[in-house]
Protein backbone atom coordinates (compact mmCIF):
# COMPACT_ATOMS: atom_id res chain seq x y z
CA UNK A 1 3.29 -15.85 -37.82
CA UNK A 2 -0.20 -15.50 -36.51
CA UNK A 3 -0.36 -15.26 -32.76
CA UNK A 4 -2.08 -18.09 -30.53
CA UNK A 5 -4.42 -16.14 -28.32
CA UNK A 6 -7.61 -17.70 -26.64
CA UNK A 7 -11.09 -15.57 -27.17
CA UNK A 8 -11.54 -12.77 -25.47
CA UNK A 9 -14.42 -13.78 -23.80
CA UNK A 10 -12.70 -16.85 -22.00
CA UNK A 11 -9.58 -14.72 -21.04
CA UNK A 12 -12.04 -11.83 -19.11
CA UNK A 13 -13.82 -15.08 -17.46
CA UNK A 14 -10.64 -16.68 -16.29
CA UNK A 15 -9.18 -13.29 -14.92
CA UNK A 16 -12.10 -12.31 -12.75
CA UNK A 17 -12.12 -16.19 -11.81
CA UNK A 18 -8.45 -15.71 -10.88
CA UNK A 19 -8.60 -12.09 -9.10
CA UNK A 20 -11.50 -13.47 -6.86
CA UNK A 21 -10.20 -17.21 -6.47
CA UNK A 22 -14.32 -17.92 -6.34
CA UNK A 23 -16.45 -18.82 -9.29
CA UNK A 24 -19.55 -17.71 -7.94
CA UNK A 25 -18.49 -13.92 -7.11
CA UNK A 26 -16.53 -13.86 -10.72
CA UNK A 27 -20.42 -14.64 -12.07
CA UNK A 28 -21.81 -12.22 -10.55
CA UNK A 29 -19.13 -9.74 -11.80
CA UNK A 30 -19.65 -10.65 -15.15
CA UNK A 31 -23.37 -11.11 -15.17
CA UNK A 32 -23.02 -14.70 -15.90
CA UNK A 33 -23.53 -18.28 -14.15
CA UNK A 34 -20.81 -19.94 -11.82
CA UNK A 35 -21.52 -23.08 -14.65
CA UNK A 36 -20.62 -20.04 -17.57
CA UNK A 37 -17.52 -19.41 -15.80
CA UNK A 38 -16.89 -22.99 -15.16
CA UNK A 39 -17.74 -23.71 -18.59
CA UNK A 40 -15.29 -20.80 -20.11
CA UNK A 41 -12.22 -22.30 -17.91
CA UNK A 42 -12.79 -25.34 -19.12
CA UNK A 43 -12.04 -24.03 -22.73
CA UNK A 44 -9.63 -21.56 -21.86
CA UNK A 45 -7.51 -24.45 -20.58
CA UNK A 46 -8.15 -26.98 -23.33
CA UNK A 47 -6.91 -24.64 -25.72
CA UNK A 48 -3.19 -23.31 -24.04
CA UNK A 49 -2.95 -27.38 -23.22
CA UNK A 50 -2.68 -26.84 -19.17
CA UNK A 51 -4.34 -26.63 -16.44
CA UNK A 52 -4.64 -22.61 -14.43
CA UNK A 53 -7.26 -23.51 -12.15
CA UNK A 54 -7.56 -26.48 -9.31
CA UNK A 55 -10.76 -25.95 -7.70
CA UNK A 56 -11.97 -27.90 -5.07
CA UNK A 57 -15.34 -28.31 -3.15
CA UNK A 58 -13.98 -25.29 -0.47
CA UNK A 59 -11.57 -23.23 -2.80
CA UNK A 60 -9.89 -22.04 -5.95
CA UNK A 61 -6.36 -21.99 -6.45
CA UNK A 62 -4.41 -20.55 -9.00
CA UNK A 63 -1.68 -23.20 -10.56
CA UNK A 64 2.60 -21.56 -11.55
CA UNK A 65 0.86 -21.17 -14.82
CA UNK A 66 -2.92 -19.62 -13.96
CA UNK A 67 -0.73 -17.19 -12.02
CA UNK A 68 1.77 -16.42 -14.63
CA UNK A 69 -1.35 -15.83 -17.75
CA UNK A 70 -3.08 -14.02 -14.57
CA UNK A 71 -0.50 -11.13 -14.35
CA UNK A 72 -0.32 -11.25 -17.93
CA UNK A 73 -4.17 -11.08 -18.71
CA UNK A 74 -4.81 -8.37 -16.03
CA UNK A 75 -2.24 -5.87 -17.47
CA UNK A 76 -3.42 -6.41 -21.02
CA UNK A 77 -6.95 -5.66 -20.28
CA UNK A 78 -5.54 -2.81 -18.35
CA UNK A 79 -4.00 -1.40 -21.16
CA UNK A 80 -7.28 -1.68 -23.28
CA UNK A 81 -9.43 -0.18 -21.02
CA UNK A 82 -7.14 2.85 -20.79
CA UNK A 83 -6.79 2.38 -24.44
CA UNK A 84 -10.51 3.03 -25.08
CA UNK A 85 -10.87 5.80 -21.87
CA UNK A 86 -8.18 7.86 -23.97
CA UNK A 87 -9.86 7.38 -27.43
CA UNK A 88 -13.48 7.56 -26.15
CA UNK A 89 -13.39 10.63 -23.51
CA UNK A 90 -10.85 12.40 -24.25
CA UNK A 91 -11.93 15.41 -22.20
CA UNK A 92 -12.65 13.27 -19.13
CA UNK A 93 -9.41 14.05 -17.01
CA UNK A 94 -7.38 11.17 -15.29
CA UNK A 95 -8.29 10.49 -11.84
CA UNK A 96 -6.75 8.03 -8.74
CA UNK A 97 -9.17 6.80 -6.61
CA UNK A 98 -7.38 6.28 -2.92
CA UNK A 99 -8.71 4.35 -0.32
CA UNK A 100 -7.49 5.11 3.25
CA UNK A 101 -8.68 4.45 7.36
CA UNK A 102 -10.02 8.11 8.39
CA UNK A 103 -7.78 8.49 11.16
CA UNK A 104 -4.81 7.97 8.57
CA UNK A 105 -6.59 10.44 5.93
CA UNK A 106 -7.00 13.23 8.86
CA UNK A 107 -3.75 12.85 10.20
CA UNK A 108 -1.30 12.26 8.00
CA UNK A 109 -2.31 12.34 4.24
CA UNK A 110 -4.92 15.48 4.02
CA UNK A 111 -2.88 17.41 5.48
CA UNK A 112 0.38 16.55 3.15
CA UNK A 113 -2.12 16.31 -0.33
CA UNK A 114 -1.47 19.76 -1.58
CA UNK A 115 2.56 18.83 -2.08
CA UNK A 116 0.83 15.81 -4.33
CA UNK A 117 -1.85 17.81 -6.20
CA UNK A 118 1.08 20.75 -6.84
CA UNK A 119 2.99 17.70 -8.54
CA UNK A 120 0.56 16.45 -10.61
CA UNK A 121 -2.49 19.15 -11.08
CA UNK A 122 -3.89 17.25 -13.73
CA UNK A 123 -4.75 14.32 -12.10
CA UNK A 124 -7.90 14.49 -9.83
CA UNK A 125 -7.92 13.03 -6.83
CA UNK A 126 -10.62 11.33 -4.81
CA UNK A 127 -10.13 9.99 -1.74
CA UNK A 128 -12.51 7.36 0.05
CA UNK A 129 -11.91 7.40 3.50
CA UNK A 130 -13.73 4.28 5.71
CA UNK A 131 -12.18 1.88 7.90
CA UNK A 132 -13.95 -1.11 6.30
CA UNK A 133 -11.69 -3.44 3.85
CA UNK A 134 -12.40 -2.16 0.17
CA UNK A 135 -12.91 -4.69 -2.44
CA UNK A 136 -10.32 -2.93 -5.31
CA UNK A 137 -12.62 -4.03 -8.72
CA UNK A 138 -15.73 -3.57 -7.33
CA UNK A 139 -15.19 -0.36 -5.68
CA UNK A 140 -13.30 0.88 -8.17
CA UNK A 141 -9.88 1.61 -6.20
CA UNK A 142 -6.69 2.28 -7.57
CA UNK A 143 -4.29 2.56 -4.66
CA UNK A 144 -5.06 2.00 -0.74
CA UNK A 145 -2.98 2.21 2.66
CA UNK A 146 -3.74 0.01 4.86
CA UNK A 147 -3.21 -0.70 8.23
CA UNK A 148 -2.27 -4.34 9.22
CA UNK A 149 0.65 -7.12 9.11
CA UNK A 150 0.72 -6.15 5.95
CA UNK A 151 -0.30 -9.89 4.25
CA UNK A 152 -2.49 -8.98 1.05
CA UNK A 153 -1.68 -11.67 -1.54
CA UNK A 154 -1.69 -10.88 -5.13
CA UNK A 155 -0.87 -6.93 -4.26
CA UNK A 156 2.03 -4.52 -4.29
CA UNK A 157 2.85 -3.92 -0.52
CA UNK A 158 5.13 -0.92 0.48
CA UNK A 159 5.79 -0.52 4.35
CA UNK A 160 5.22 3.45 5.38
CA UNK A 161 6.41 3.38 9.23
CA UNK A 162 8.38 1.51 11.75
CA UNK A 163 5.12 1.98 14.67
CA UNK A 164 6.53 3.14 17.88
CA UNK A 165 3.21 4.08 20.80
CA UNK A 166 4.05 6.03 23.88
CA UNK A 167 1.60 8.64 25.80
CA UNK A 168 0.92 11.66 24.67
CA UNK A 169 -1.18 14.76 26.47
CA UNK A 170 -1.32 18.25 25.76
CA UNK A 171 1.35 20.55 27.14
CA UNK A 172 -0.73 22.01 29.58
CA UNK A 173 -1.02 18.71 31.77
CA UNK A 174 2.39 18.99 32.50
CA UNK A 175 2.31 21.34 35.45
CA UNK A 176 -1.25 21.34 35.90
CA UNK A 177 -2.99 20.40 39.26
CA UNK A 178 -2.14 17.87 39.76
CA UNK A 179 1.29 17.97 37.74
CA UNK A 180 2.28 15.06 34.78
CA UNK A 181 6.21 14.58 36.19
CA UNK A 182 6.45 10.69 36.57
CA UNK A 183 3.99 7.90 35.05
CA UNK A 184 3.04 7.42 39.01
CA UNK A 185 1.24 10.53 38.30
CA UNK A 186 -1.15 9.04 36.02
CA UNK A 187 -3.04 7.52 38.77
CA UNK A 188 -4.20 11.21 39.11
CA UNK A 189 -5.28 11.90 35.29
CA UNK A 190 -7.63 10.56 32.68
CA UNK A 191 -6.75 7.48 30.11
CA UNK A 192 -7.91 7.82 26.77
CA UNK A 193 -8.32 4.55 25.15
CA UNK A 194 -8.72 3.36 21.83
CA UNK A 195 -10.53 0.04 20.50
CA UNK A 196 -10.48 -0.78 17.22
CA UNK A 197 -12.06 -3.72 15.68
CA UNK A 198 -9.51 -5.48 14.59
CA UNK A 199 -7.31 -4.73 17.62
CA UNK A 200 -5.24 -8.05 19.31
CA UNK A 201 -3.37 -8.49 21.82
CA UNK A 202 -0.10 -7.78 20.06
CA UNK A 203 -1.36 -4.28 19.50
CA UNK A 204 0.21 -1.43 22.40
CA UNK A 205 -2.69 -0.57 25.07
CA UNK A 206 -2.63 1.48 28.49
CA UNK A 207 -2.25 -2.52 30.98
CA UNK A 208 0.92 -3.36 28.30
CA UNK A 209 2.53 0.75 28.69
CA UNK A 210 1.85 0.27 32.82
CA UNK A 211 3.67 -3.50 33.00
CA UNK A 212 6.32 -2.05 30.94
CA UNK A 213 6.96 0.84 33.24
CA UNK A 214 6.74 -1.51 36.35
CA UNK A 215 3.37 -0.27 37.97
CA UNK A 216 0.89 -3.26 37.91
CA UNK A 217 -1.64 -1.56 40.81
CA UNK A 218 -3.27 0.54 38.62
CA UNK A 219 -6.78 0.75 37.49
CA UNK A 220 -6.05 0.41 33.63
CA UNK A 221 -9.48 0.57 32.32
CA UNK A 222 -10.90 3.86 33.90
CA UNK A 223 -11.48 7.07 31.74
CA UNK A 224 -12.69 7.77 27.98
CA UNK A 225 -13.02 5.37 25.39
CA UNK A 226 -12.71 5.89 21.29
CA UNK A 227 -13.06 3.47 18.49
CA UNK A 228 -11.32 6.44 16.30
CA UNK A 229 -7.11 6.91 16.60
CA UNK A 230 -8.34 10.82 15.26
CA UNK A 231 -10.99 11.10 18.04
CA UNK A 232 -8.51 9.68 20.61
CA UNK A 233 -6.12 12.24 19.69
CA UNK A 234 -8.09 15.10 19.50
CA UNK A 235 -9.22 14.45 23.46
CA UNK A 236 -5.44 14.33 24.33
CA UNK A 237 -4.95 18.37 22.32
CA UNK A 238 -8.17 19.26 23.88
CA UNK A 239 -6.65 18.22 27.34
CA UNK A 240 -9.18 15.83 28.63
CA UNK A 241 -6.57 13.36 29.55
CA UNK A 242 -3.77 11.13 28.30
CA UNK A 243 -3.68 8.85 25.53
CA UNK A 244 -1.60 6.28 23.99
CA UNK A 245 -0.34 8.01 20.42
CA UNK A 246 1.11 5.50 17.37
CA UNK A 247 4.36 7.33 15.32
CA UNK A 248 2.42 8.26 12.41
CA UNK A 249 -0.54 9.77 13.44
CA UNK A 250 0.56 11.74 16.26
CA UNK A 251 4.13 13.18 15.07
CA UNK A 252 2.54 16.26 13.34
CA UNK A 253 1.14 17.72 16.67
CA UNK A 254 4.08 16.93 18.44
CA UNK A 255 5.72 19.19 15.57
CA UNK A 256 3.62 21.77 16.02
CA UNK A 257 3.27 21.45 19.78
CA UNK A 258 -0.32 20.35 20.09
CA UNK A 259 0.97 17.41 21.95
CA UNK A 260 4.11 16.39 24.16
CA UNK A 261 5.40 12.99 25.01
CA UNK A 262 5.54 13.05 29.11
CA UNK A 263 7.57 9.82 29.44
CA UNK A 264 10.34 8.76 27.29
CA UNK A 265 9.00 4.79 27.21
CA UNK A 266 7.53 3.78 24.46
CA UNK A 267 6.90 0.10 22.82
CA UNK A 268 7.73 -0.97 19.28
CA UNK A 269 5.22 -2.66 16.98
CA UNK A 270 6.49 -4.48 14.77
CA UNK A 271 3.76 -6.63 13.52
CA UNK A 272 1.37 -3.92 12.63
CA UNK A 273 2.11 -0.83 10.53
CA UNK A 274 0.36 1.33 7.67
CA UNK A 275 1.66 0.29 4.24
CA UNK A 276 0.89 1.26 0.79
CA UNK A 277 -1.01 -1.42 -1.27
CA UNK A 278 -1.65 -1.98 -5.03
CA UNK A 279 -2.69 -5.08 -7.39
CA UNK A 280 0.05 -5.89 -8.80
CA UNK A 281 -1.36 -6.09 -12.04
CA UNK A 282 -2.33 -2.14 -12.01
CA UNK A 283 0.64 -1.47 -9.86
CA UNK A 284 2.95 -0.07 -12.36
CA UNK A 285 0.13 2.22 -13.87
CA UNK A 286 1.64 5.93 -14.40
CA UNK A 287 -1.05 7.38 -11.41
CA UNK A 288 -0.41 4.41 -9.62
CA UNK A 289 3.28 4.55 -9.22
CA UNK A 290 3.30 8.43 -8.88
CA UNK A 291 1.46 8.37 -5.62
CA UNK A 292 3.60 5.40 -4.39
CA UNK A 293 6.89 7.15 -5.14
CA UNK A 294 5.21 10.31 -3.25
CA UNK A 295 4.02 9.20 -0.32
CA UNK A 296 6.98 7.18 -0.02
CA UNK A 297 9.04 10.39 -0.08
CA UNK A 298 6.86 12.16 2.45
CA UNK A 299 7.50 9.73 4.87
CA UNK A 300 11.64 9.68 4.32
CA UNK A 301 11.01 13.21 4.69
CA UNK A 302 9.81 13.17 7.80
């Protein structure tokens, strides 16, 4: 029995229409006009006999069955494209495409991405490393981490690290002149702070660590300021004064004794962490999965 498959044509126009939930940026895409893709939908759903779409003067929602033909869709034009790559260019070798923050891809993953290229030498890998939310299709990304709540509809979401933040200086603060002992002495030493754009007030700084350890009368906002966790860090090895260090990025010089933790108080995040994000319609590819099961293992490891 012959199958019952809708053109081509309207199936690529209702998954772009679907991935970006906006008609408009789905044209542009696919070099057409929002009426095209309004015009393609229209057909798409007159011939499977529902509705996938409710659009509305301020959005585009996906219906149980535009989602379900969504997932479906995006993996079989997945498969084609990878299809053609392999019959096409067959010298052209595999690649991932990671996007990352750059405090997260100096930190942590650069310095752990031999163990992952020793696993897989074949596969090249290129890592794009910006704090500024990618856009997966159009930039062409295959896998990201992320730092948030970790809230990205229509994605694969895999939580890295349970965030603890606690100071951090370089060993030779600790009996310098003056001397690190007590978090009294801090009055006597430089803060290193760190603003990030996206930073609330459920986010760790220096006035939530002082409340914490019972001293309100200090002068919280004095010192250096960073918009960079990596530049924040690298001011607290270089000695220039004390800063306020998440789990992940900061456990590797604590390893290696680069920094020390002066004060056993630290504060727990638990609405913000780094996790490792995929569309879920690409999230099973081969590359795709092995760098999810390996960073995943890194950070067990640790």
């Amino acid at each position: 029995m012959a199958r019952r498959i809708p053109g081509l044509n309207a199936l690529r126009t209702f998954e772009a229409a679907a991935r970006h939930l906006n008609f408009t940026r789905a044209a542009e895409e696919l070099s057409v006009t929002p009426a095209a893709v309004s015009a393609q939908i229209r057909t798409l759903e007159e011939q499977v006999g529902v509705r996938l779409l409710w659009r509305t003067s301020r959005n585009v929602r996906l219906t149980e069955a535009g989602e379900l033909l969504c997932d479906a869709v995006g993996q079989a034009l997945d498969l084609v494209g990878q299809a053609v790559e392999q019959i096409g260019t067959p010298a052209i070798r595999p690649t991932l495409k990671v996007s990352t923050g750059f405090s997260f891809a100096a930190k942590w993953l650069v310095p752990r991405l031999d163990r992952f290229r020793r696993l897989y030498p074949d596969l090249d890998v290129r890592i794009d490393a910006n704090d500024r939310l990618v856009d997966f299709v159009r930039d062409e990304i295959d896998v990201a981490i992320r730092f948030g709540s970790g809230i990205y509809p229509n994605m694969r979401v895999d939580r890295l690290f349970e965030e603890q933040v606690f100071p951090v200086c370089s060993p030779k603060l600790l009996d310098g002149d003056p001397p690190l002992r007590v978090p009294e002495d801090l009055r006597h030493h430089v803060l290193i702070h760190e603003a990030w754009p996206a930073q609330d007030g459920s986010w760790p700084d220096w006035r939530t660590w002082f409340l914490a350890a019972g001293l309100a009368d200090v002068d919280m906002q004095r010192g250096l300021h960073f918009q960079q966790s990596a530049l924040t860090i690298q001011a607290a090895i270089d000695g220039q004064g004390v800063a306020l260090g998440n789990t992940s990025l900061v456990g590797d010089d604590l390893a290696a004794g680069r920094l020390v933790q002066p004060f056993a108080l630290s504060l727990s995040v638990p609405r913000f962490s780094y996790f490792v994000v995929a569309p879920r319609r690409n999230a099973e590819r081969w590359s795709v999965r092995a760098f999810r099961d390996w960073i995943l293992s890194e950070v067990a490891a640790r």
